[in-house]
N, C-alpha and C. Protein backbone atom coordinates (compact mmCIF):
# COMPACT_ATOMS: atom_id res chain seq x y z
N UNK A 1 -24.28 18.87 2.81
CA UNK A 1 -22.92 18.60 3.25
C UNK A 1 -22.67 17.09 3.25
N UNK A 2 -21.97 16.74 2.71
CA UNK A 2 -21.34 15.19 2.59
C UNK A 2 -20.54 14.59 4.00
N UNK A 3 -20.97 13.26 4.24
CA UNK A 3 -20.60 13.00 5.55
C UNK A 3 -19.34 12.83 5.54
N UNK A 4 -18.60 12.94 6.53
CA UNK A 4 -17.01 12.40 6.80
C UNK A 4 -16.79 10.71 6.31
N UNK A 5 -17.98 9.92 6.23
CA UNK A 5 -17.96 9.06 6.22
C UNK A 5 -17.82 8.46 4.47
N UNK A 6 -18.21 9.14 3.32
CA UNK A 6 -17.96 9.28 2.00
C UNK A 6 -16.51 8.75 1.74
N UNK A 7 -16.81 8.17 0.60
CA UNK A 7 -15.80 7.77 -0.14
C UNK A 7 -15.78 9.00 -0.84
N UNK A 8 -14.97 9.81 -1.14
CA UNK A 8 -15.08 11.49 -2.15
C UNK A 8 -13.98 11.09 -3.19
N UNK A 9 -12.69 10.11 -2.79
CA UNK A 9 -11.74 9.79 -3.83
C UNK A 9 -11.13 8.91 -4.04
N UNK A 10 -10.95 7.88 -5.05
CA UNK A 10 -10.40 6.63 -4.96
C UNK A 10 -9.60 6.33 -3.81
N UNK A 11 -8.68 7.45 -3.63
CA UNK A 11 -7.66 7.31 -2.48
C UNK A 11 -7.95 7.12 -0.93
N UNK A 12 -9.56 7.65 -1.05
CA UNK A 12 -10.20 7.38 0.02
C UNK A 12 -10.26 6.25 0.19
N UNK A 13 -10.42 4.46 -0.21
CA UNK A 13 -10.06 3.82 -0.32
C UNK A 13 -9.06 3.40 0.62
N UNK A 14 -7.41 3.88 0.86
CA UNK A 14 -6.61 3.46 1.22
C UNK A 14 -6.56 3.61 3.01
N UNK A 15 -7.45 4.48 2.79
CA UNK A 15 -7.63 4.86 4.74
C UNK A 15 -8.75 3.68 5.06
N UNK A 16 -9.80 3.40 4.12
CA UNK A 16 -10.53 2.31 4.25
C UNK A 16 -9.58 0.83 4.94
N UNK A 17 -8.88 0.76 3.91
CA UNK A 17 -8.35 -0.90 4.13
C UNK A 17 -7.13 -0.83 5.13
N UNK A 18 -6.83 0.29 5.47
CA UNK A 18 -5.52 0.43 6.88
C UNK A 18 -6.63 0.22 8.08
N UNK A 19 -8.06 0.22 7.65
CA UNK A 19 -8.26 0.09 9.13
C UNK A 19 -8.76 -1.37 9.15
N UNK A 20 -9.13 -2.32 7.89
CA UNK A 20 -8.90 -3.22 8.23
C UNK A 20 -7.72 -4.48 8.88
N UNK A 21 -6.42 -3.59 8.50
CA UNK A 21 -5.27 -3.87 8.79
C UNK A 21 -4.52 -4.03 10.34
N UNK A 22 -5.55 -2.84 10.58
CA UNK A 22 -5.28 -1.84 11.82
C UNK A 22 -6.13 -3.21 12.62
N UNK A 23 -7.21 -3.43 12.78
CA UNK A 23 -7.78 -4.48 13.04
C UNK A 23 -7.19 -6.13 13.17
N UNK A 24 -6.99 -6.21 12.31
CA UNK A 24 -6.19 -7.39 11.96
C UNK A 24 -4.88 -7.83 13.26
N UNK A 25 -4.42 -6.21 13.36
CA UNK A 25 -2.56 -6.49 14.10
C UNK A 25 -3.71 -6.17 15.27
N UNK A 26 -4.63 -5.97 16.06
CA UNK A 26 -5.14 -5.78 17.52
C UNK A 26 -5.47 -7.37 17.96
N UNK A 27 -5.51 -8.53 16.89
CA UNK A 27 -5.74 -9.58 17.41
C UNK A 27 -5.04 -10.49 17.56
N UNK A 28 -5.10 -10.90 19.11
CA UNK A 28 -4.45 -11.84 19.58
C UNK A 28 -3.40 -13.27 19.06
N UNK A 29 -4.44 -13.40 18.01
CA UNK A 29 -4.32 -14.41 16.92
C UNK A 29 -4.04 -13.78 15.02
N UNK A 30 -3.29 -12.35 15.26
CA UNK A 30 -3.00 -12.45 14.45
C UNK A 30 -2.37 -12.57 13.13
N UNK A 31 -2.84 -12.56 11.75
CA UNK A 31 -2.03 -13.35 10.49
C UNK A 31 -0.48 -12.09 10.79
N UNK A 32 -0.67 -11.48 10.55
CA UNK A 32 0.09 -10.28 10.20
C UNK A 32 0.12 -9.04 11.53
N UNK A 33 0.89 -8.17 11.54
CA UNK A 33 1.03 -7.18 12.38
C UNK A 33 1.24 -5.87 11.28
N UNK A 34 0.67 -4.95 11.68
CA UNK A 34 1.17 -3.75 10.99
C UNK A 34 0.98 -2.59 12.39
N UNK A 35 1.91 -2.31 12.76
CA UNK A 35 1.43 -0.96 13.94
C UNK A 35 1.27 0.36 13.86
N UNK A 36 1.60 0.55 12.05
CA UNK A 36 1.37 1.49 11.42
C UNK A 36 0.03 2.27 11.01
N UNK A 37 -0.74 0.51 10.62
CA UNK A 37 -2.23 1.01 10.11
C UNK A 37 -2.87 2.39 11.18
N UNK A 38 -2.74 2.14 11.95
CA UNK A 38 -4.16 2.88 12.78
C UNK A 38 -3.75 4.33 12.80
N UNK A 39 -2.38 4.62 12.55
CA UNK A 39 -2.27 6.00 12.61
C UNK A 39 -2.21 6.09 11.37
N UNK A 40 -2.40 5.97 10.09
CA UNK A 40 -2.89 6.08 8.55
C UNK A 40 -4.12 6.41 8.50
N UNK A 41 -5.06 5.39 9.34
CA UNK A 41 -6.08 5.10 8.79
C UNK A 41 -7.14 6.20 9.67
N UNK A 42 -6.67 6.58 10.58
CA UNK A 42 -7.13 7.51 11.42
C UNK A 42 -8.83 7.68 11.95
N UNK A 43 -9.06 8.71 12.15
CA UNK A 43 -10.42 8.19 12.31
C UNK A 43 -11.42 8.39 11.23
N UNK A 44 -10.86 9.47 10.29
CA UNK A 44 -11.75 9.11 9.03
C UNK A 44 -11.89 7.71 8.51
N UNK A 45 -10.40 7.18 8.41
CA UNK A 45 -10.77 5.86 8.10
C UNK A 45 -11.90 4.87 8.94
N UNK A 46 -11.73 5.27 9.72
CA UNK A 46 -12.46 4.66 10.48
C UNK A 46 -13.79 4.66 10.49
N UNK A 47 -14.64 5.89 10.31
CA UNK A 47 -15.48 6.16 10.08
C UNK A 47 -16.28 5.90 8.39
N UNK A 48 -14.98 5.83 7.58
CA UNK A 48 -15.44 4.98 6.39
C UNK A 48 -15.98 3.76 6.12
N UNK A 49 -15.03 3.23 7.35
CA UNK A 49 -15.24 1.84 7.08
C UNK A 49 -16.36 1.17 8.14
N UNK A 50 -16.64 2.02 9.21
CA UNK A 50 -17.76 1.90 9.87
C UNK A 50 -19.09 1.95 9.23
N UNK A 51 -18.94 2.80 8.23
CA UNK A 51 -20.63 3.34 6.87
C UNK A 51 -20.38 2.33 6.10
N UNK A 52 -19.37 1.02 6.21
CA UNK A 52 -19.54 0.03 4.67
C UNK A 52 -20.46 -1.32 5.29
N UNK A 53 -21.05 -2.08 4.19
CA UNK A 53 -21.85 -2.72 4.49
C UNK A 53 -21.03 -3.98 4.64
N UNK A 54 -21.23 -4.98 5.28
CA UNK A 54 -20.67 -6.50 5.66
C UNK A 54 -19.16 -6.18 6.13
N UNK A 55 -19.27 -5.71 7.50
CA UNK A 55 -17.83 -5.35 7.59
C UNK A 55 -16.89 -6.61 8.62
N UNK A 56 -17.58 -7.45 8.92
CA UNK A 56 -16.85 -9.00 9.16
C UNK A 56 -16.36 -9.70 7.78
N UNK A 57 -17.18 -9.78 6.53
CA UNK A 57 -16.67 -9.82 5.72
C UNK A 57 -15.76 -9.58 4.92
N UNK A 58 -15.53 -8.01 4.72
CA UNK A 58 -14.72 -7.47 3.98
C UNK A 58 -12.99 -7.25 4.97
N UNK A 59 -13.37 -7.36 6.36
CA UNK A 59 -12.39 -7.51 6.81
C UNK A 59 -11.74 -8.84 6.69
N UNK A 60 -12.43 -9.55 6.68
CA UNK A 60 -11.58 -10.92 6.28
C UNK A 60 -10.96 -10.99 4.96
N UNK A 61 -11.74 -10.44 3.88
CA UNK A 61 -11.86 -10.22 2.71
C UNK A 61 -9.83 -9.76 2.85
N UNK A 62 -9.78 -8.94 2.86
CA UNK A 62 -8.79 -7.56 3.07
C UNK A 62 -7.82 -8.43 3.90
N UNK A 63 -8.04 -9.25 4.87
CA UNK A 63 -6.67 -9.79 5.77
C UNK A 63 -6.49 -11.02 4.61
N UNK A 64 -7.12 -11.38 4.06
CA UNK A 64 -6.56 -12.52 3.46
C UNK A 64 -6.14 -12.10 2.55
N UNK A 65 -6.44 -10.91 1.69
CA UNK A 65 -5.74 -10.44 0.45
C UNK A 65 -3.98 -9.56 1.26
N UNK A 66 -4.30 -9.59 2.28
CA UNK A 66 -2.66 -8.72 3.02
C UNK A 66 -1.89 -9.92 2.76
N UNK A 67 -2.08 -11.04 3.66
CA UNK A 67 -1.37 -12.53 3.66
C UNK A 67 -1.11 -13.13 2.15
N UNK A 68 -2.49 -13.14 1.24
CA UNK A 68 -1.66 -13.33 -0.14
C UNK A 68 -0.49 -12.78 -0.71
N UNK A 69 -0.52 -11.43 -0.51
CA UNK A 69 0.54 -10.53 -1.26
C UNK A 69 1.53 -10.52 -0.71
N UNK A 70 1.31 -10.35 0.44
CA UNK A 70 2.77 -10.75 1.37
C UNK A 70 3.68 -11.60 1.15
N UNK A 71 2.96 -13.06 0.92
CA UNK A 71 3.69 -14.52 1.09
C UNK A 71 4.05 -14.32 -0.94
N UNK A 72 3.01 -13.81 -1.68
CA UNK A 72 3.76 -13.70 -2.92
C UNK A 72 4.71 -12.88 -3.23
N UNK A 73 4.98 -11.93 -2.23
CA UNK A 73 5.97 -11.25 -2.38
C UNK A 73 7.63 -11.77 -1.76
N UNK A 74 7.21 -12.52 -0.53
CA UNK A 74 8.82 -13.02 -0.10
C UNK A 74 8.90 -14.10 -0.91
N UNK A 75 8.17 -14.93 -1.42
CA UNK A 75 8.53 -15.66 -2.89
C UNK A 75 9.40 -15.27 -3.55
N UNK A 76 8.84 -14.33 -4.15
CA UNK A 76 9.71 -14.16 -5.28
C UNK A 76 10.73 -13.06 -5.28
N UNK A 77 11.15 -12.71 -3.95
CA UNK A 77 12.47 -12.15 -3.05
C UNK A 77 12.92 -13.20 -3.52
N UNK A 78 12.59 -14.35 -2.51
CA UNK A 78 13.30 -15.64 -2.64
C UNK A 78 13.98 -16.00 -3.96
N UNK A 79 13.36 -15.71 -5.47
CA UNK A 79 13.92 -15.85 -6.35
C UNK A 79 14.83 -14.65 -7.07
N UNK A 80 14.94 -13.86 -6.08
CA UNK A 80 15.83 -12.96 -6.81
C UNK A 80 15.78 -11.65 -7.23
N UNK A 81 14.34 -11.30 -6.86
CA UNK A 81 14.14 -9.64 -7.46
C UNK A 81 14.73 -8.92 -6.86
N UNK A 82 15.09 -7.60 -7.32
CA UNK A 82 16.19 -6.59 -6.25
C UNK A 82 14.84 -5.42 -6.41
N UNK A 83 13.79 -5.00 -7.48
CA UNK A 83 12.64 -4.33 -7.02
C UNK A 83 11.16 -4.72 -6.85
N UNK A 84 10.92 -3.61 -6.05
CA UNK A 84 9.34 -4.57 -5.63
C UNK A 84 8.69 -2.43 -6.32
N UNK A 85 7.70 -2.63 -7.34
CA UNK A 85 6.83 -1.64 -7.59
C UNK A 85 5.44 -1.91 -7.25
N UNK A 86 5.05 -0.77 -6.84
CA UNK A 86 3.71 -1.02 -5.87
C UNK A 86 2.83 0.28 -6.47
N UNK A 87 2.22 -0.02 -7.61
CA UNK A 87 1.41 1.08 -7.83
C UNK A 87 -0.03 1.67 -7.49
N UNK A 88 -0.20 2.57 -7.26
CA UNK A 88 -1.63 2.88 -6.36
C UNK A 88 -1.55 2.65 -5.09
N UNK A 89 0.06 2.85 -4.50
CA UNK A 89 0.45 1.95 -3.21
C UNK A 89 -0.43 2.61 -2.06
N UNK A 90 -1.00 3.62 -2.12
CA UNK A 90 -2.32 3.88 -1.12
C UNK A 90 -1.38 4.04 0.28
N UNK A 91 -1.90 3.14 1.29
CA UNK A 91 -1.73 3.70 2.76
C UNK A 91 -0.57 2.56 3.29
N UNK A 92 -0.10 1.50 2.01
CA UNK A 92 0.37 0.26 2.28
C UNK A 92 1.60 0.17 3.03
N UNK A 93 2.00 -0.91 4.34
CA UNK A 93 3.12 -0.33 5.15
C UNK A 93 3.97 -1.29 4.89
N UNK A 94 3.98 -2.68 3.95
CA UNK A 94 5.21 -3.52 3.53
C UNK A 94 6.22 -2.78 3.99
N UNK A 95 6.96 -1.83 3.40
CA UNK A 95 8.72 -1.78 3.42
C UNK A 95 9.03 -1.60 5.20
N UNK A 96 7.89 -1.28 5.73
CA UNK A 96 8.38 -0.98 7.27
C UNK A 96 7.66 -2.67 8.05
N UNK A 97 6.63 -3.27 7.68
CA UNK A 97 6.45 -4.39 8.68
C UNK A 97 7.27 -5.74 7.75
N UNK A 98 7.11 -6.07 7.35
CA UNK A 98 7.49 -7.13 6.11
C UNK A 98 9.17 -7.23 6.38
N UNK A 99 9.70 -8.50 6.55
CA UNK A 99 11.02 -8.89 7.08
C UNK A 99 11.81 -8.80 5.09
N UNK A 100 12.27 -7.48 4.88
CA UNK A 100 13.08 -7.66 3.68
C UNK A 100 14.33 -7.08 3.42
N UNK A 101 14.96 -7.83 2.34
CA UNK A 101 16.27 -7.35 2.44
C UNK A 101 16.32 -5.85 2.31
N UNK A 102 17.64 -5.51 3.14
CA UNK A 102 17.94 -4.10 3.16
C UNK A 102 18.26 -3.86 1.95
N UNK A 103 18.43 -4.58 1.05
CA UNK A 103 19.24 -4.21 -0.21
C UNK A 103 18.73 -3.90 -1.21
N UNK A 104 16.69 -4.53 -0.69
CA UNK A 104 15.62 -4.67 -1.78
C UNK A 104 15.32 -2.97 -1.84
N UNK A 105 14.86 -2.68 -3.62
CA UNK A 105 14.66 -1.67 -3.85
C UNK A 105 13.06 -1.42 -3.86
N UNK A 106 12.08 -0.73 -3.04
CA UNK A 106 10.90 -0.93 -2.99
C UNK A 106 10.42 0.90 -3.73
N UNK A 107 9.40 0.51 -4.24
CA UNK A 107 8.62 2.04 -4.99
C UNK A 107 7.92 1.79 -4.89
N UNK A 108 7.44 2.97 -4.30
CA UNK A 108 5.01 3.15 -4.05
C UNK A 108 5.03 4.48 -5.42
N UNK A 109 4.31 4.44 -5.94
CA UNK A 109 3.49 5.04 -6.76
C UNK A 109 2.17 5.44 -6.69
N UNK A 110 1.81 6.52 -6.52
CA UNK A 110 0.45 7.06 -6.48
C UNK A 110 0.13 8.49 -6.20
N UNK A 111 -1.17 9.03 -5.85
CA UNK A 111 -1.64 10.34 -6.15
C UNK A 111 -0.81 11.12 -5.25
N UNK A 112 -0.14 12.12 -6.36
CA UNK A 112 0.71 13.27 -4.50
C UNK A 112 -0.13 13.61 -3.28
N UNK A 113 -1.25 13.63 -3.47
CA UNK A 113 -1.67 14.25 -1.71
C UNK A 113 -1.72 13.10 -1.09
N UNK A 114 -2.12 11.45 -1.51
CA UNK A 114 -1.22 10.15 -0.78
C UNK A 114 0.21 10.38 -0.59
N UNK A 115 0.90 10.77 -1.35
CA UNK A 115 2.32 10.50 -1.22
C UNK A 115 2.96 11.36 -0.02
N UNK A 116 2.34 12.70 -0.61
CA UNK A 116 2.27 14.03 0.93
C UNK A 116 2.19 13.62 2.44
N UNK A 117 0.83 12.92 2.26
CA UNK A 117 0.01 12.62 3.10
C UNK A 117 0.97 11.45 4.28
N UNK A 118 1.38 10.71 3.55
CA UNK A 118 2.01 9.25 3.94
C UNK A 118 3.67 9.52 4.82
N UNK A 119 3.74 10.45 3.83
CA UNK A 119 5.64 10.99 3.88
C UNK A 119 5.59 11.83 5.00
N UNK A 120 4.58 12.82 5.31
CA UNK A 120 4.28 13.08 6.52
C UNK A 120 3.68 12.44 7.77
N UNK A 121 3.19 11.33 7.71
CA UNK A 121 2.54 10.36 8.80
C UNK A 121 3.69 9.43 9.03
N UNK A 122 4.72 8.77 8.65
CA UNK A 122 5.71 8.39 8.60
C UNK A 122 6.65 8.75 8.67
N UNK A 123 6.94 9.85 8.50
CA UNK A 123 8.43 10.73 8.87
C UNK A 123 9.24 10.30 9.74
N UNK A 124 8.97 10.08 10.99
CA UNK A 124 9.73 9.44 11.96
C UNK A 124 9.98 7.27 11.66
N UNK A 125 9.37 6.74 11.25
CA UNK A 125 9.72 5.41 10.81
C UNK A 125 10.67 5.32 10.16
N UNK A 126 11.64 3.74 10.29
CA UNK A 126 12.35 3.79 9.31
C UNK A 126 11.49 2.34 8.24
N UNK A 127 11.61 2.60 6.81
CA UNK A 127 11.46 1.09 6.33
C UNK A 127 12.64 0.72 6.32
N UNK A 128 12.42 -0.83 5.92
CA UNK A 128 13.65 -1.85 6.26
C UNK A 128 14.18 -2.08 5.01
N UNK A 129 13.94 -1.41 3.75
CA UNK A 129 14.59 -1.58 2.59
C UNK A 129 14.71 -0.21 2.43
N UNK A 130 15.11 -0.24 1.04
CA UNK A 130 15.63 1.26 0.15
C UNK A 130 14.11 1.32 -0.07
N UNK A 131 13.53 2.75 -0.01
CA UNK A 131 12.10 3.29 0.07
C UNK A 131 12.07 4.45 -0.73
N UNK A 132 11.48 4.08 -2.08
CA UNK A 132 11.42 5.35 -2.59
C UNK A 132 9.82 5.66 -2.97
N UNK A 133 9.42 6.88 -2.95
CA UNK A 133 7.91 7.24 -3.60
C UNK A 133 7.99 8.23 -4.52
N UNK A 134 6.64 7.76 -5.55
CA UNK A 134 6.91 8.74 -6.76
C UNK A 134 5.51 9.43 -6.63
N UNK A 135 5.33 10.40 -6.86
CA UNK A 135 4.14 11.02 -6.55
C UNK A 135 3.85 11.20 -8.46
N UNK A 136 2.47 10.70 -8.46
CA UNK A 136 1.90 10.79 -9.83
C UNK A 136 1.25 10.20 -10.00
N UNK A 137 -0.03 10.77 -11.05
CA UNK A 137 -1.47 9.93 -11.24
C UNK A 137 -1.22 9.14 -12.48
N UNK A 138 -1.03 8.02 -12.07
CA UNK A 138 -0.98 6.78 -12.61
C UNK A 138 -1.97 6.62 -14.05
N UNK A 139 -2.84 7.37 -14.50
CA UNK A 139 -3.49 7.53 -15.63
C UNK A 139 -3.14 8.20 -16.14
N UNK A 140 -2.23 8.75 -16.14
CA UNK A 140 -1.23 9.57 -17.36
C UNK A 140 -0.15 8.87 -17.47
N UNK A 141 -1.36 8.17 -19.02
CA UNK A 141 -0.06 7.69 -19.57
C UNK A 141 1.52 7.67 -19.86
N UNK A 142 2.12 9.10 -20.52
CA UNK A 142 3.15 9.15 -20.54
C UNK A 142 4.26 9.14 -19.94
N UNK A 143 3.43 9.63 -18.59
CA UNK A 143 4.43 9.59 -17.61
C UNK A 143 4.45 8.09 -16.89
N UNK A 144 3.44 7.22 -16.79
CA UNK A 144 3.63 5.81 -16.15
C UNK A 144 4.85 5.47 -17.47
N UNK A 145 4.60 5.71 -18.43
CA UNK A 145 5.76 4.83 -19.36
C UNK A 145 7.05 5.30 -19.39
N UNK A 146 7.13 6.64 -18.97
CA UNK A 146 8.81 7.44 -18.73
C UNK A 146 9.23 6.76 -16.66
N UNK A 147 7.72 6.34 -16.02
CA UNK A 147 8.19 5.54 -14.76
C UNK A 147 8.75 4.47 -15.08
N UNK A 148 7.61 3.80 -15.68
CA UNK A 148 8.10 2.18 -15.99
C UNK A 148 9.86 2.19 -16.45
N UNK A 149 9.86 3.33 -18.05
CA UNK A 149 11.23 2.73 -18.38
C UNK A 149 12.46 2.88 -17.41
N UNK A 150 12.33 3.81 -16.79
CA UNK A 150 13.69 4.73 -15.51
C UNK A 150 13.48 3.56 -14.58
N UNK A 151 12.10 3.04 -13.91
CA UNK A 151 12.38 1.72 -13.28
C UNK A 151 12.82 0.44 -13.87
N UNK A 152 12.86 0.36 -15.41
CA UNK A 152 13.14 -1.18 -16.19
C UNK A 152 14.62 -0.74 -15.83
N UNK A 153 15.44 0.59 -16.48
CA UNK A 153 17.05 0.64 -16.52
C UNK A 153 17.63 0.35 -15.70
N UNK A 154 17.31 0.27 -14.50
CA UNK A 154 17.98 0.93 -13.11
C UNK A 154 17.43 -0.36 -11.95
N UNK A 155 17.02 -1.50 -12.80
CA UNK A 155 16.37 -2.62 -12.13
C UNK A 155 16.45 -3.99 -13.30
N UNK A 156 16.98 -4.83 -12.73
CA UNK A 156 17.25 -6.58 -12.80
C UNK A 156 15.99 -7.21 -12.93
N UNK A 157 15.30 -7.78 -11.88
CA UNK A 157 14.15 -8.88 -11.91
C UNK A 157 13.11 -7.81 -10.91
N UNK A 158 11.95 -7.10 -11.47
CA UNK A 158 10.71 -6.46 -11.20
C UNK A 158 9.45 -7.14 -10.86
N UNK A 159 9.13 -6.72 -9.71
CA UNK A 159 7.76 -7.29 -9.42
C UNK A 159 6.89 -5.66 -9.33
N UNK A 160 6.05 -5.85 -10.18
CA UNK A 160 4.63 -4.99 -10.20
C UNK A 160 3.46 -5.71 -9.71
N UNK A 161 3.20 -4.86 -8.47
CA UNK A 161 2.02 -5.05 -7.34
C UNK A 161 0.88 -4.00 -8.10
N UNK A 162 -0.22 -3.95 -8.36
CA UNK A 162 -1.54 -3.20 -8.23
C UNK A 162 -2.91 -3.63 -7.85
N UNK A 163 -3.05 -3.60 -6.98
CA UNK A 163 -3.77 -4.25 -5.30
C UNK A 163 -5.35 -2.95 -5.80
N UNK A 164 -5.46 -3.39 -7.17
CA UNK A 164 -7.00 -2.25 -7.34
C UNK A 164 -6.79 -1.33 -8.21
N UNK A 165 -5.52 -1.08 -9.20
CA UNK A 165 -5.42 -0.22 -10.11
C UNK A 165 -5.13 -0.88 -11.27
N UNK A 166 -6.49 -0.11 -12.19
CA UNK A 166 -6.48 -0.76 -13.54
C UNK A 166 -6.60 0.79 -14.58
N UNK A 167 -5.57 0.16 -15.29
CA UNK A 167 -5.31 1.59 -16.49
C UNK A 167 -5.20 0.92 -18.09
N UNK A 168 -5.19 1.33 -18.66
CA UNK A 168 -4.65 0.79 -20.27
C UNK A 168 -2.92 1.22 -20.32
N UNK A 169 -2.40 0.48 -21.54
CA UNK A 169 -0.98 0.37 -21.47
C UNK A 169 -1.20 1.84 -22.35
């Protein structure tokens, strides 16, 4: 029997790094707030990330990669994008902590039982922009390229986030 503590699917992953997140907003001093993480990341997550090795590390690791993306993302608000695409968007809580325009169009992309999973743990939140999710495995091809184009038509200046997902065009 495989422990609770297993990584079993990439997506397992995303409960991993909400609890470094989750961590992150409990300190006094800290970069970022998310009050979301800990009920994402739950206690499996928890227990994942308890079985990983150097976990002062990788938590730092993980808060400093939150603060990068963050600050590169109200950047280039700042210059004008009206969408933000977030593929493999995992357990990620931007559109609800992150100060953005109501007007900004935000998309998570990733595996339906994340998307399930998320849309039900969140139900009651509101995000602070237009919030849409597409449920779909991002390695099928045809369909990332029938996403991409329906997001190129229907969108001005695009920012594509993938925070760990690598595919061929």
């Amino acid at each position: 029997m495989e422990s609770d503590s297993n990584i079993k699917h990439v997506a397992d992953t995303a409960l991993w790094v909400a609890v470094y997140r989750e961590q992150e907003s409990q300190r006094s001093d800290a970069l970022f707030r998310d009050p979301l993480a800990g009920v994402l990341a739950g206690e499996r997550g928890r227990k994942i990330a308890a079985a990983m090795p150097y976990p002062k590390i990788m938590g730092w690791v993980m808060t400093i990669r939150t603060v990068a993306i963050d600050r590169l993302i109200a950047r280039v608000i700042s210059l004008g994008i009206d969408t933000v695409v977030n593929l493999g968007a995992g357990l990620d809580t931007r559109p609800y902590r992150m100060p953005l325009p109501e007007s900004l169009r935000w998309i998570e992309a990733d595996f339906p039982h994340i998307i399930d999973f998320k849309n039900e743990k969140l139900a009651a939140e509101n995000p602070v922009c237009r919030l849409e999710r597409v449920a779909a495995d991002l390695s099928d091809v045809p369909l990332r390229r029938r996403l991409f184009d329906r997001i190129g038509s229907e969108s001005k200046k695009v920012l594509v986030i993938t925070e760990g997902v690598f595919a061929p065009l």
